[in-house]
Protein backbone atom coordinates (compact mmCIF):
# COMPACT_ATOMS: atom_id res chain seq x y z
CA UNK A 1 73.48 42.81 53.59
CA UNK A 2 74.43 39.69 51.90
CA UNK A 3 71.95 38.77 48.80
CA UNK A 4 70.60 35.53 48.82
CA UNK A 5 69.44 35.75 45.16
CA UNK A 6 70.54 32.35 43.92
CA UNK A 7 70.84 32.08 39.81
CA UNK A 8 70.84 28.04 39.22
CA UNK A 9 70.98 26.93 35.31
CA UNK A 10 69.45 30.33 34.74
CA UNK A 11 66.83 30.31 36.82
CA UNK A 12 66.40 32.93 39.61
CA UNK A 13 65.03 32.58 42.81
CA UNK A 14 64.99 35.10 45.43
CA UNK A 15 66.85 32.44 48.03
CA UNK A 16 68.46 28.85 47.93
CA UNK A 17 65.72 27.50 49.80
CA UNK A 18 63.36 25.10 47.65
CA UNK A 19 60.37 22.33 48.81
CA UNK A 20 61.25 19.01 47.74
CA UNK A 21 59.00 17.39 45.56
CA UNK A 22 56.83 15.82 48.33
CA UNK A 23 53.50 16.04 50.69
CA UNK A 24 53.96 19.78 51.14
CA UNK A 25 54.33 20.87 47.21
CA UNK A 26 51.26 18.33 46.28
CA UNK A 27 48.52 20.98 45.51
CA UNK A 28 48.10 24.99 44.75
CA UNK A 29 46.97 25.50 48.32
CA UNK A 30 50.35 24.18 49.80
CA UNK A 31 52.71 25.90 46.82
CA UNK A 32 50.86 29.51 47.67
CA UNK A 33 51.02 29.20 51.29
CA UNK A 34 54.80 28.51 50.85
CA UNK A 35 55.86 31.13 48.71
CA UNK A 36 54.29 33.77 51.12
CA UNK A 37 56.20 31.96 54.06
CA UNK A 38 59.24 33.02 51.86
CA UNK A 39 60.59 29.86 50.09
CA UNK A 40 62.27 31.03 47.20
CA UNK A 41 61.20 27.61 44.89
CA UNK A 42 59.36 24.80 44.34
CA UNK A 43 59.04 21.04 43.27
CA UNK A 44 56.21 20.48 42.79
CA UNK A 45 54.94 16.63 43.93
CA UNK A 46 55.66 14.45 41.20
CA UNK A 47 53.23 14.17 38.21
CA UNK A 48 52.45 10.53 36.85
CA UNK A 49 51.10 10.00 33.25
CA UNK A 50 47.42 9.83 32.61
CA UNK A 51 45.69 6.52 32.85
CA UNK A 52 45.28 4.56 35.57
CA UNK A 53 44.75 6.36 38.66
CA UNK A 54 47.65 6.07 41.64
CA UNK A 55 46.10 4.67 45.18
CA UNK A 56 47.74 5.92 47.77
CA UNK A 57 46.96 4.16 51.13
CA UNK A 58 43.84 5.18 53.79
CA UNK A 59 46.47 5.03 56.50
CA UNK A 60 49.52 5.19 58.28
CA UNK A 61 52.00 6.48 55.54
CA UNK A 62 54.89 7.68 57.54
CA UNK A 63 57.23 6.39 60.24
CA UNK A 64 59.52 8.02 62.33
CA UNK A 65 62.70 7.80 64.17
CA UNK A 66 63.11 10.22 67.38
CA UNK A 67 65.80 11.08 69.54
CA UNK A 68 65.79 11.09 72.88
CA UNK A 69 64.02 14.53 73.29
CA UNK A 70 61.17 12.86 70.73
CA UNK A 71 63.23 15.07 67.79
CA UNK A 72 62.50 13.39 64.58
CA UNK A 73 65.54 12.51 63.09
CA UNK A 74 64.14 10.75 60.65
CA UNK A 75 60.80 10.11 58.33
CA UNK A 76 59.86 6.63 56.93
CA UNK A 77 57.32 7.44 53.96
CA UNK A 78 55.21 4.95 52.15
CA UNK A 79 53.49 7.66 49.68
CA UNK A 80 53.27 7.36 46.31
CA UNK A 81 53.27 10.39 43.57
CA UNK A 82 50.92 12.40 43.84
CA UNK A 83 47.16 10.75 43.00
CA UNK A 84 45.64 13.89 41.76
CA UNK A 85 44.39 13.89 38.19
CA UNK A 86 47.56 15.18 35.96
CA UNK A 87 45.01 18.16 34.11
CA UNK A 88 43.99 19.26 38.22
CA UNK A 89 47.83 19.20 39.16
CA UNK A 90 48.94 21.11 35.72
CA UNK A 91 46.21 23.75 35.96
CA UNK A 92 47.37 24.26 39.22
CA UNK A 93 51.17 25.23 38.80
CA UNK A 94 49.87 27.45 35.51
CA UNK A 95 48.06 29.67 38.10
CA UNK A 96 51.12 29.48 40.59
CA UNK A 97 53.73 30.33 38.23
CA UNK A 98 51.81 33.43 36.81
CA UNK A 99 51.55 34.61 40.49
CA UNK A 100 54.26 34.02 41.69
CA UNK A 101 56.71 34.67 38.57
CA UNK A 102 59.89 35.87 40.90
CA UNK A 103 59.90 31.95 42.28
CA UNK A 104 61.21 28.69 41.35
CA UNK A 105 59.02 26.13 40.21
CA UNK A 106 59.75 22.76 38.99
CA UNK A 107 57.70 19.57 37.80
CA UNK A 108 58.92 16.40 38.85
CA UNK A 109 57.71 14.02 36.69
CA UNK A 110 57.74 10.35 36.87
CA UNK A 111 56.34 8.02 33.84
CA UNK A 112 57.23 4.80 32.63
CA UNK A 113 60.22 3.85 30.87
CA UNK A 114 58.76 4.39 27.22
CA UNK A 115 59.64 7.35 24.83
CA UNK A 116 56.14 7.99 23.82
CA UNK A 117 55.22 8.55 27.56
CA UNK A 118 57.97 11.19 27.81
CA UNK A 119 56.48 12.96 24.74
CA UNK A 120 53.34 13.01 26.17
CA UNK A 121 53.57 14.51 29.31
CA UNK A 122 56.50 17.43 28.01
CA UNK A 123 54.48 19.24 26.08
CA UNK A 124 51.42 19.68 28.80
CA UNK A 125 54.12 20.43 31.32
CA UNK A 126 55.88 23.05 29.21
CA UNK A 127 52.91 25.17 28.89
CA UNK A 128 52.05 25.67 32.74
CA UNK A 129 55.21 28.12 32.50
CA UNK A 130 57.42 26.03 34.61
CA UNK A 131 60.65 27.20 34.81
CA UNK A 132 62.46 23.15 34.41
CA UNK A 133 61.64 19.59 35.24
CA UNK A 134 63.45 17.27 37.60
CA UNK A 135 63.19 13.19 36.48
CA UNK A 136 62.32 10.96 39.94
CA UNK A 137 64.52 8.36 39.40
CA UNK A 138 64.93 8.12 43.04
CA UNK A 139 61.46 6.73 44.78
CA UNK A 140 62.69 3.63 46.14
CA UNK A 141 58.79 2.22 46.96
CA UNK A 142 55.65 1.30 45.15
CA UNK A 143 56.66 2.90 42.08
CA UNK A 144 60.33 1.26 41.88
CA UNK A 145 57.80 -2.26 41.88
CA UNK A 146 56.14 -1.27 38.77
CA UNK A 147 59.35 -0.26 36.93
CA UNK A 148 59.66 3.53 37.36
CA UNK A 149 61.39 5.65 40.15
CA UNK A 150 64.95 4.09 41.53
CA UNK A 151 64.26 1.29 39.34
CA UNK A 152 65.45 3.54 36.44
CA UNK A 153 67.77 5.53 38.67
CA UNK A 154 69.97 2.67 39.44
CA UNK A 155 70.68 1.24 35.47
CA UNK A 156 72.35 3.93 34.32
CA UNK A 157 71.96 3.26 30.64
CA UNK A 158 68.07 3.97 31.20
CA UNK A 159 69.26 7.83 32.79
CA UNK A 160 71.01 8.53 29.75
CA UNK A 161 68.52 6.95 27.12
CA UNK A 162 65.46 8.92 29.29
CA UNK A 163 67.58 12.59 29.82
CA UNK A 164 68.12 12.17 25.87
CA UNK A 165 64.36 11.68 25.45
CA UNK A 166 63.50 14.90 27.52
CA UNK A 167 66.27 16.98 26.07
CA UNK A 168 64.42 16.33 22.51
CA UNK A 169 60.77 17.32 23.84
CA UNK A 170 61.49 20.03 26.67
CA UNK A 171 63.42 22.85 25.80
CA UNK A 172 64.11 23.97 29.78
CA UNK A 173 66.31 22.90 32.03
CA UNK A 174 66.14 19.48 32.93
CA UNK A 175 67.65 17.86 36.15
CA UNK A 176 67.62 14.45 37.49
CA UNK A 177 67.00 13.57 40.77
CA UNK A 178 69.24 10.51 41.77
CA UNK A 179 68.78 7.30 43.90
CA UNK A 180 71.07 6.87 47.23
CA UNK A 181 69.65 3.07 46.68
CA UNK A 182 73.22 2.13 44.42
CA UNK A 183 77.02 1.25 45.20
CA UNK A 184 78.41 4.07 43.66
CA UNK A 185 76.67 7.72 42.78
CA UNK A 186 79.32 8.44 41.02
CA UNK A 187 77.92 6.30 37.65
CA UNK A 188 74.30 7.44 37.71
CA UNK A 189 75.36 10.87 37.93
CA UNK A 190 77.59 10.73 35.10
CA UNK A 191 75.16 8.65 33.50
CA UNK A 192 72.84 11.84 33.48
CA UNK A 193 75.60 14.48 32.04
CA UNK A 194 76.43 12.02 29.38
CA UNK A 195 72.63 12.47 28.36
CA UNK A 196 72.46 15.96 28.60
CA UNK A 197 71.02 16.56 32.04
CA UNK A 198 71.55 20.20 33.32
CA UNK A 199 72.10 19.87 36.96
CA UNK A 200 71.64 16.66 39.37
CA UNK A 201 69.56 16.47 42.33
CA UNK A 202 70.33 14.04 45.28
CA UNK A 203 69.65 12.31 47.15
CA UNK A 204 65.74 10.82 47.02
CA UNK A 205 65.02 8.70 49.91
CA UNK A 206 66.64 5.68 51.38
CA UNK A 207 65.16 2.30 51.50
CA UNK A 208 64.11 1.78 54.60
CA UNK A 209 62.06 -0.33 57.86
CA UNK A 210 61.95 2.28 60.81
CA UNK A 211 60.32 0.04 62.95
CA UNK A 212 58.96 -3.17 64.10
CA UNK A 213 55.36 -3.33 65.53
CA UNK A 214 56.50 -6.23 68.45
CA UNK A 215 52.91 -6.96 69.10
CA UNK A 216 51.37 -7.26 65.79
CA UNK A 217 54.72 -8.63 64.42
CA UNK A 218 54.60 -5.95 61.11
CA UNK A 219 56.88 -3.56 60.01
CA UNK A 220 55.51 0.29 60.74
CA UNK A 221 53.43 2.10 59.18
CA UNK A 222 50.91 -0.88 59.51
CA UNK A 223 48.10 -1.10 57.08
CA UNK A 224 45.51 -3.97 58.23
CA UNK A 225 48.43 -5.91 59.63
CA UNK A 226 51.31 -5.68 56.96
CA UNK A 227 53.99 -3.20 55.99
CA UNK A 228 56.44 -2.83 53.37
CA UNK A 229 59.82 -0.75 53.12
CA UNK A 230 59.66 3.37 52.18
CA UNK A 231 61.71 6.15 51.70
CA UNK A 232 63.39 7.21 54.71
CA UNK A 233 64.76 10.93 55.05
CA UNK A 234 65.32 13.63 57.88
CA UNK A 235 68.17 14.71 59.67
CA UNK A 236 69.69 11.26 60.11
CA UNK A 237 70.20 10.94 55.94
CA UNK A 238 71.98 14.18 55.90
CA UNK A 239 75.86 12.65 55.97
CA UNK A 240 75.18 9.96 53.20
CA UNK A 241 73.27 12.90 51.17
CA UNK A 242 76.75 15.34 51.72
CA UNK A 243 79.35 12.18 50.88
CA UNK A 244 77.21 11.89 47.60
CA UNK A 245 77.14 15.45 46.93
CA UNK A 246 80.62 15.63 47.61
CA UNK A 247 81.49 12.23 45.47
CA UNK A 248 79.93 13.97 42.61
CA UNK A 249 81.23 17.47 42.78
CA UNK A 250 84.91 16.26 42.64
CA UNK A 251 84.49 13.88 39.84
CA UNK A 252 86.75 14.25 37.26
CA UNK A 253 83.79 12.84 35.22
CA UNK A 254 80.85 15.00 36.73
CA UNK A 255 82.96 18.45 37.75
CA UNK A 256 80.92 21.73 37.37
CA UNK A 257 77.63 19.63 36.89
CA UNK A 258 75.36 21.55 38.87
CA UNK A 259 73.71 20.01 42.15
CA UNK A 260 70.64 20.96 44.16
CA UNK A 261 71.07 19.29 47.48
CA UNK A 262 68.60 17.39 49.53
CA UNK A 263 68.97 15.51 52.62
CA UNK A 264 68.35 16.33 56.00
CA UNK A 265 68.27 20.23 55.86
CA UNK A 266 66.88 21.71 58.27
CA UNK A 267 68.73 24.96 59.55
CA UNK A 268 70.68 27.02 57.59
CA UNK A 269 73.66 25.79 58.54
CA UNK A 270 72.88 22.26 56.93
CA UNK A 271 72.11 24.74 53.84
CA UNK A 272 75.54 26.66 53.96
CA UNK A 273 77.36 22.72 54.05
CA UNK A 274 75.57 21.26 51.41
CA UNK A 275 76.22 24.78 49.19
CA UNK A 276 80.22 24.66 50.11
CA UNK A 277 80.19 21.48 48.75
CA UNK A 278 78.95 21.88 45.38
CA UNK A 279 75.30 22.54 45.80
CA UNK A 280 73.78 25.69 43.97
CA UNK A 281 70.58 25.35 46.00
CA UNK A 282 69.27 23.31 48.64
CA UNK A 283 65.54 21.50 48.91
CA UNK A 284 63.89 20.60 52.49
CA UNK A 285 61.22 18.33 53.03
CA UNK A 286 61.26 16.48 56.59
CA UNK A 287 61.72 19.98 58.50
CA UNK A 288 58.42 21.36 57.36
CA UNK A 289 56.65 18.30 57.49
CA UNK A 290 58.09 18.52 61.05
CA UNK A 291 57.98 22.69 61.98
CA UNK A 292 55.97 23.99 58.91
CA UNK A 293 56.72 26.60 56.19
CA UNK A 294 57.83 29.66 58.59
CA UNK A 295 61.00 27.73 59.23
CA UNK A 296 62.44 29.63 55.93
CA UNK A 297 62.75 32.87 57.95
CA UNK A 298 64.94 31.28 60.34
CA UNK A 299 66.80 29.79 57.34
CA UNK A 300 67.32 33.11 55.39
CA UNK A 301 68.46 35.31 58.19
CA UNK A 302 70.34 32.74 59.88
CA UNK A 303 72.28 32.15 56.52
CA UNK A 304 72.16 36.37 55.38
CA UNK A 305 74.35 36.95 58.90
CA UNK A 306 76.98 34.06 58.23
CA UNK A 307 76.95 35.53 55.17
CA UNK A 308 77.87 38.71 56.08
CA UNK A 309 79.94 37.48 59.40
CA UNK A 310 81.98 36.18 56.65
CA UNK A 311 82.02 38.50 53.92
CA UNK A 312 80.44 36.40 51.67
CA UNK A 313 77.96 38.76 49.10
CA UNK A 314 76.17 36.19 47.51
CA UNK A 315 75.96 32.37 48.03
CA UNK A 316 78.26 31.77 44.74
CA UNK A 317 80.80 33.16 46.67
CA UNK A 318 80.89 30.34 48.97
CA UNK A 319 79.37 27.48 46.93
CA UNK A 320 81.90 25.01 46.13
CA UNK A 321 84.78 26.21 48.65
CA UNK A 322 84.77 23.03 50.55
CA UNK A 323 85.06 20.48 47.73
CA UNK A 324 89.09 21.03 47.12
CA UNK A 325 89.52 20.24 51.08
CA UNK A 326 87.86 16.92 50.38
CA UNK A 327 90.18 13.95 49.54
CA UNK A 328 90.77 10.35 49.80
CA UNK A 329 92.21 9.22 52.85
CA UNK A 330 96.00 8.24 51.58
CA UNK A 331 96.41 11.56 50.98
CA UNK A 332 95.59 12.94 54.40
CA UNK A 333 98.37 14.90 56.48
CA UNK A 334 100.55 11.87 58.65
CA UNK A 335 102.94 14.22 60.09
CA UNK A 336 99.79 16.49 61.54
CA UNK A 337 99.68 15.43 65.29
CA UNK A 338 97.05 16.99 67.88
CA UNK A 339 95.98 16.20 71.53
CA UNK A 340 92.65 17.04 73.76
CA UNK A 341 92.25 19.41 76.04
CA UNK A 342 89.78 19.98 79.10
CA UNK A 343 88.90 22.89 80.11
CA UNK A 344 88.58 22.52 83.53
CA UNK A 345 86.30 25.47 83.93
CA UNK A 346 83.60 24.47 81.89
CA UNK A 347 83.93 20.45 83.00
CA UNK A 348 80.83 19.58 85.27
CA UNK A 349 82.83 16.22 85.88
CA UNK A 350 80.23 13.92 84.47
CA UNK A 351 82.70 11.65 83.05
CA UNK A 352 81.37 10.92 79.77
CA UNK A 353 84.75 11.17 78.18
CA UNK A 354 86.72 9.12 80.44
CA UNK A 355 83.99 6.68 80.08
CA UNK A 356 84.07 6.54 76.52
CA UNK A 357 88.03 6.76 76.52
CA UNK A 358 88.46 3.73 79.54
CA UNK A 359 86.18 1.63 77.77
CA UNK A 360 86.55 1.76 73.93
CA UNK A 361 89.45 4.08 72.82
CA UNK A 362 92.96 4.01 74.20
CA UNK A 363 93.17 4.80 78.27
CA UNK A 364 93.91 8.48 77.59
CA UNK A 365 92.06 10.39 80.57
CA UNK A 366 92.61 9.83 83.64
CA UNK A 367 90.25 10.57 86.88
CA UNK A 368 91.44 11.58 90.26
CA UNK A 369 90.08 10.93 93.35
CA UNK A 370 88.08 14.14 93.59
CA UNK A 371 86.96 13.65 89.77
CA UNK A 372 89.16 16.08 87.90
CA UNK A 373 89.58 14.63 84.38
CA UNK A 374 92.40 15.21 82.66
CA UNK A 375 94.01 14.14 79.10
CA UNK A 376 97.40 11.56 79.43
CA UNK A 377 99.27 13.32 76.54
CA UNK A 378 101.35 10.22 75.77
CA UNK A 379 97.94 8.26 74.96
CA UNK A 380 96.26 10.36 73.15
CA UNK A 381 95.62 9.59 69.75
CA UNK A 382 93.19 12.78 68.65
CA UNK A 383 90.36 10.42 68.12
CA UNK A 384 88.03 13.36 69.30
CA UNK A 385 85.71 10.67 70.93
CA UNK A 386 86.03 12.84 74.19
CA UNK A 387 84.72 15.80 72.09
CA UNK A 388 82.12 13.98 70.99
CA UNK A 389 80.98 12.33 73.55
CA UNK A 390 81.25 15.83 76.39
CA UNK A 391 77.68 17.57 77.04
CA UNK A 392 79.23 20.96 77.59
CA UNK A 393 80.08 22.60 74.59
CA UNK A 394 84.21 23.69 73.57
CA UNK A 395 84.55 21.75 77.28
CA UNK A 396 87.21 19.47 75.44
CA UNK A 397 89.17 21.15 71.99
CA UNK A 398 91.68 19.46 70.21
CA UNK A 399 95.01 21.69 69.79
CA UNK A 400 97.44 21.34 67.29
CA UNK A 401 101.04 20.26 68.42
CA UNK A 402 103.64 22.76 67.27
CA UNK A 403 106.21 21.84 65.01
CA UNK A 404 109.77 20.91 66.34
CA UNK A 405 108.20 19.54 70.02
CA UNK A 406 108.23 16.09 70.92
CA UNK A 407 105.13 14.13 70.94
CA UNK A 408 104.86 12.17 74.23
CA UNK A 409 102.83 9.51 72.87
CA UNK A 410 105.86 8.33 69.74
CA UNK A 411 108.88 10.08 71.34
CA UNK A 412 109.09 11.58 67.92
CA UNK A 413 109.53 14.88 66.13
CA UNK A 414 106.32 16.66 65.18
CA UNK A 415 107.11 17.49 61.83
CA UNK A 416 106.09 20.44 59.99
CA UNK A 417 102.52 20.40 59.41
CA UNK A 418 102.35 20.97 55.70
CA UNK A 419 99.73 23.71 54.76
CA UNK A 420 99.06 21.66 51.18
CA UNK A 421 100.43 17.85 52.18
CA UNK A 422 97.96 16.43 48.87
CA UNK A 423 100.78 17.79 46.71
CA UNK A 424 103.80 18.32 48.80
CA UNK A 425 106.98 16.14 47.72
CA UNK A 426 107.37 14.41 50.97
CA UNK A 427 103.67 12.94 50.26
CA UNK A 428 103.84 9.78 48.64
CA UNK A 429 100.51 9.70 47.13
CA UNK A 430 101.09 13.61 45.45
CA UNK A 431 101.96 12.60 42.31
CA UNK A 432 98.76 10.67 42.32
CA UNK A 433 95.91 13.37 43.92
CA UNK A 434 97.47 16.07 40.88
């Protein structure tokens, strides 16, 4: 049986699987719950400084984006931290952690921009037992306006003056969680390893308007008439949150930093991606706000039998793999040619793909009179539109063109189809991607 033990900057955790700091981590009554569903770690909701109280809203905090089956895809939230007294929330995690001492848990912490505040808070955190802290420089709402959150994660010279700060007063691991809200991840991230930062986590939520109320004429969620932008995340964030992880992981700059990665996971399949790509661990939110806290025993025995399908005996083994396969576009394969194919035995001749093809791509199915769809070789480009597009699963594949055979489309030779083209001589841009 594979072991999905998962040792990230020392700390062990009996799975990949954290909570996100969020709704569901915001009190002891959540955090115990979870940890006998099976998560193997926790953020806990992130901790503000004492003084002024946060106000959340008494009201619509969250809007959503379905698909046509009324799946969320995605979450528009317009919570702040949490607005629990910092002593309650601290007192809390002590009892958790000494429960629960096989788990992951993490304070996310989120005070102003002022060294003193850091020194504050480090101390009180340290002694609930908490095994690291994660920095929220990623909320892009309500806290962003009063100088905290993404408004720190996207000036990179305040990362590396606050990781500096923390690494002085907090002796654990520290990790920063980083805004999606900025051109380039890339800076940010390197911003934090320049300061010391153990591990980066990414990405917080997008800034976002879900909806538009068309009657009241407000943005949604609607509080007495008005509404403002939130975070959104789900499912639909999950390829930005990947292309980040991904961005980071094979930067010269940032290589080897270690990444827990959040976005849009919500199978373990979406847990095995983010891991091949760099990510040590993984952190859900949406998917139990959505299906709850049991959905971690789909997650662990749906990734345990990939795992072993595979051969894999623990998730370092496969953490990472994809990242070399991931490359700028000049130095993708030009002499690798492919075409569609139908399988006429699964088709159900709905004609999705020689609508999509007629209409928008390049005129390369045709349709007989008795609708029987079939691919004209010498138009197809490999788009894989059709494959996208086709209801019926493995309906339409893409195959490979063999080496040495003509391609219909260019009347050319398909060349040899280089097993490693980013540094083969006949690449022009090898010399470059070494």
């Amino acid at each position: 049986m594979a072991d999905l033990t998962t040792d990230f900057l020392g700390i062990k955790s009996p799975n990949p699987f954290w909570l996100a700091s969020a709704p569901p981590t915001d009190k002891e009554y959540n955090v115990r719950r979870a940890f006998e569903a099976g998560w193997g770690g926790v953020v806990w909701k992130t901790l503000g400084a004492e003084g002024p109280p946060v106000v959340n809203v008494n009201g619509p905090r969250y809007g959503v984006i379905y698909g046509a089956d009324r799946r969320v895809l995605g979450i528009n939230n317009i919570e702040l931290i949490t607005d629990r007294p910092l002593e309650v929330n601290l007192e809390e995690m002590a009892r958790v952690k000494a429960d629960y001492p096989d788990r992951a848990m993490i304070a996310s912490i989120m005070v102003p921009c002022e060294e003193q505040a850091w020194k504050d808070i480090l101390p009180r955190v340290q002694e609930t037992n908490a095994d690291g802290i994660e920095l929220n420089f990623g909320c892009p709402h309500g806290m962003a306006e009063r100088g905290m959150g993404s408004a720190v994660g996207q000036v990179p010279e305040y990362i590396e003056m606050v990781v500096r700060w923390c690494k002085k007063y907090y002796d654990r691991p520290v990790i920063v969680k980083l805004t999606p809200n900025i051109t380039d991840i890339r800076k940010p991230a390197q911003a934090a390893k320049n300061g010391g930062a153990d591990a980066v986590s990414l990405i917080n939520t997008i800034n976002s308007i879900t909806s538009v109320n068309l009657d009241a004429m407000s943005p949604e969620p609607m509080i007495d008439g008005k509404g403002t932008h939130g975070g959104y995340c789900g499912p639909a964030v999950k390829p930005i949150a990947m292309n980040m992880v991904a961005e980071i992981a094979r930067d010269p700059a940032t290589r080897g930093l270690p990444i827990s990665g959040i976005g849009g996971v919500s199978t373990w399949r979406d847990a095995a991606e983010f891991m091949a790509l760099g990510c040590g661990n993984v952190q859900v939110c949406t998917a139990v706000m959505t299906y709850g806290f049991k959905i971690v025993s789909e997650m662990k025995s749906g990734l345990s039998q990939w795992m072993d399908e595979k051969g894999y005996t623990s998730t370092a083994d496969f953490v990472g793999r994809a990242v070399p396969n991931v490359t700028d576009w000049q130095y993708l394969n030009l002499n690798y040619v492919a075409k569609a194919k139908i399988d006429q035995d699964k088709c159900i001749s709905c004609g999705r793909c020689y609508a999509a093809c007629e209409d928008t791509s390049h005129q390369a199915i045709a349709m007989s009179e008795d609708r029987t769809f079939s691919v004209i070789d010498a138009e197809c480009v490999a788009c894989n539109l059709c494959v996208d597009v086709c209801p019926v699963a493995d309906c339409i594949t893409m195959e490979a063109m063999i080496p040495g055979t003509i391609d219909p489309r260019t009347g050319k030779e398909v060349q040899e189809d280089y097993a490693n083209w980013t540094t083969h001589p006949n690449n022009p841009g090898a010399v470059a991607a070494e």
